[in-house]
Protein backbone atom coordinates (compact mmCIF):
# COMPACT_ATOMS: atom_id res chain seq x y z
CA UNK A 1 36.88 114.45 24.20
CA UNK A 2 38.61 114.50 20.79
CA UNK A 3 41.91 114.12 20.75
CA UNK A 4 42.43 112.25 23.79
CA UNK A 5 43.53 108.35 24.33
CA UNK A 6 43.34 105.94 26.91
CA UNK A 7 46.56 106.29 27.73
CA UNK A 8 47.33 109.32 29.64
CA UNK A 9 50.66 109.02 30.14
CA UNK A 10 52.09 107.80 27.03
CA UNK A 11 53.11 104.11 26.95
CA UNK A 12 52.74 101.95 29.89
CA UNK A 13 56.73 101.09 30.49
CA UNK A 14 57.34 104.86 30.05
CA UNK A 15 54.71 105.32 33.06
CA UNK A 16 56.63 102.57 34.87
CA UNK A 17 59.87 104.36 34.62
CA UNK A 18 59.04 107.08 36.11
CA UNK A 19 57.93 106.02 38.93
CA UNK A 20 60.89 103.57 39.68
CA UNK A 21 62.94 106.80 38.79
CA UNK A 22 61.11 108.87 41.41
CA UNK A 23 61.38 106.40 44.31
CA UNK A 24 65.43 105.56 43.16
CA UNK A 25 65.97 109.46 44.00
CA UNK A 26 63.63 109.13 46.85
CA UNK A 27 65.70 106.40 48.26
CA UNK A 28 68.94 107.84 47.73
CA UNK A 29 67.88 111.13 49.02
CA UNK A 30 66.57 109.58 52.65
CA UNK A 31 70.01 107.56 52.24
CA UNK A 32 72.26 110.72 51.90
CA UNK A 33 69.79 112.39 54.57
CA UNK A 34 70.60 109.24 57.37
CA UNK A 35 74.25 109.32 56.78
CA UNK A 36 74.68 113.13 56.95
CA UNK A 37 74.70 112.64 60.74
CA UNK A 38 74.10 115.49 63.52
CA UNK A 39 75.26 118.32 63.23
CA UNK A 40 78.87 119.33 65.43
CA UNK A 41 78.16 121.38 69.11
CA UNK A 42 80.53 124.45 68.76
CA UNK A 43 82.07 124.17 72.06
CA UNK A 44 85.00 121.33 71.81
CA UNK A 45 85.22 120.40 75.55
CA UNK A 46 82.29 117.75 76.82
CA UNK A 47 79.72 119.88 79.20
CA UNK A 48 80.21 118.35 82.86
CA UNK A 49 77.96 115.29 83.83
CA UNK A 50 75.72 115.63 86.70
CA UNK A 51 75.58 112.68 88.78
CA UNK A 52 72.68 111.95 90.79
CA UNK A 53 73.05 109.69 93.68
CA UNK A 54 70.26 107.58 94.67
CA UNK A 55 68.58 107.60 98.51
CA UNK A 56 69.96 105.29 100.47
CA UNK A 57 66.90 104.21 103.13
CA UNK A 58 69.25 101.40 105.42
CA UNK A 59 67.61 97.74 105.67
CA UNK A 60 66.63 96.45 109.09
CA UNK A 61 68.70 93.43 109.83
CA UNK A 62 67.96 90.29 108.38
CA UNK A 63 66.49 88.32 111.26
CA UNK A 64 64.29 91.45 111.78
CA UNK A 65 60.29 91.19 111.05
CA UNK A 66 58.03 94.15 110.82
């Protein structure tokens, strides 16, 4: 292996830098990405809300004992 060092990629601090550089943009980029937001419906009035109404099953009185 002539020619080659130890060192693969270059110095150690330059090594360093990149990879602080690489998660800075990876940061900023999930950043942007959370503050983008959804997207807007293309209607502008609210679709109707369906209500559901729960079963009422009526209570025997109080003093009652199955």
């Amino acid at each position: 292996m002539l020619g080659r060092t130890s060192a693969r990629y270059g110095r150690p601090t330059e090594r360093y830098a990149r990879g602080l550089t690489a998660a800075v943009v990876t940061v900023v980029a999930l950043i942007t990405a959370a503050n983008a937001g959804p997207a807007r419906a293309a209607q502008e009035e609210p679709a109707p809300q369906v209500t559901r109404h729960a079963q009422h099953h009526p209570q025997p009185p109080s003093g009652h004992l199955r």
